[in-house]
Protein backbone atom coordinates (compact mmCIF):
# COMPACT_ATOMS: atom_id res chain seq x y z
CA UNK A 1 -10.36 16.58 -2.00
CA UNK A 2 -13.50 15.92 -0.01
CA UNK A 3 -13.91 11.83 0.26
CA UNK A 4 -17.25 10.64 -0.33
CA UNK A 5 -19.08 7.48 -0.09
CA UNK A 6 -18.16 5.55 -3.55
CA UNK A 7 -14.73 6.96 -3.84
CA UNK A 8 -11.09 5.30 -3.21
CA UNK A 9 -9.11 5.85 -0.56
CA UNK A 10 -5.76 4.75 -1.41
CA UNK A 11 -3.75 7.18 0.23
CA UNK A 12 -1.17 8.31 -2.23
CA UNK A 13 2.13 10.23 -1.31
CA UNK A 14 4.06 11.23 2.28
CA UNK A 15 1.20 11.80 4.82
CA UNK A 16 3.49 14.34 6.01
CA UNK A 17 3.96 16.39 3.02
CA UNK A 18 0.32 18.21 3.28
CA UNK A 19 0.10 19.91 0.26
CA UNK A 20 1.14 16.28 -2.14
CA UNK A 21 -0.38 13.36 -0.03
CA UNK A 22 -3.81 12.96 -1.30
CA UNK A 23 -5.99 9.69 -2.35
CA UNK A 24 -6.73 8.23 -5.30
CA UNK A 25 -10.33 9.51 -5.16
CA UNK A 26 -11.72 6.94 -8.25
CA UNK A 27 -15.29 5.47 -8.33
CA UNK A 28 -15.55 2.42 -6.28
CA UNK A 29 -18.74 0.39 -5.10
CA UNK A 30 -20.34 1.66 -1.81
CA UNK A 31 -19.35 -1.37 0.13
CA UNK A 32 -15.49 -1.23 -0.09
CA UNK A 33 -12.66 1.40 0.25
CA UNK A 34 -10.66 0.73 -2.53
CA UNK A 35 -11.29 1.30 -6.29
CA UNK A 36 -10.57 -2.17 -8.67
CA UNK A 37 -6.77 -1.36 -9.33
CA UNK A 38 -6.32 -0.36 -5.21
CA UNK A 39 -8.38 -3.28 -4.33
CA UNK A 40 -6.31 -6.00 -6.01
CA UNK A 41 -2.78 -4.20 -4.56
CA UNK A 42 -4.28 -4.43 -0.87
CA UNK A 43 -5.54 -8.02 -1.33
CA UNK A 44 -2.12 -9.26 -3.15
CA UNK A 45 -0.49 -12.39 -1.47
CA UNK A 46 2.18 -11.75 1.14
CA UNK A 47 5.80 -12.16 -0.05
CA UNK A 48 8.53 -14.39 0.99
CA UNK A 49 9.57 -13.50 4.32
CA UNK A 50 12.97 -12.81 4.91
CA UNK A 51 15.27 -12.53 7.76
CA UNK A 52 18.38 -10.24 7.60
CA UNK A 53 21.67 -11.66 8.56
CA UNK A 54 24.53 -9.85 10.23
CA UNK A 55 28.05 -11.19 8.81
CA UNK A 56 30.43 -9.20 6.63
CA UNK A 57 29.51 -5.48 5.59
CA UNK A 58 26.67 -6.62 3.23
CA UNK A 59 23.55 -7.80 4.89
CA UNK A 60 22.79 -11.26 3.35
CA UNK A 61 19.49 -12.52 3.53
CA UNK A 62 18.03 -16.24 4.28
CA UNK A 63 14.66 -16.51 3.28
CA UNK A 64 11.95 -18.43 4.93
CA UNK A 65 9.37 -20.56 3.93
């Protein structure tokens, strides 16, 4: 698919895997990359933060603030 000006570009799929990878290709306004679903996934709050923890075979995690 041929991106133009006014469609998404979510990438979707392995960018290594030629013939699946593609992007999402919907309409989207002019001034942004991302259609209304896309845009509201790359603008989402961050998530807790966590740090892993070595100590018995399971990783444990403490998270952060």
């Amino acid at each position: 698919m041929a991106l133009r000006a006014g469609m998404c570009r979510w990438p979707i799929g392995d960018q290594h895997d030629f013939k699946r990878f593609r992007f999402c290709g919907c309409a989207c306004s002019l001034e942004t990359n991302y259609c209304e679903t896309h845009k509201k996934l790359a603008s989402a709050p961050n998530r807790p933060k966590s740090i892993p923890v070595a100590g018995n075979s399971l990783m444990s995690t403490i998270k952060t603030a």
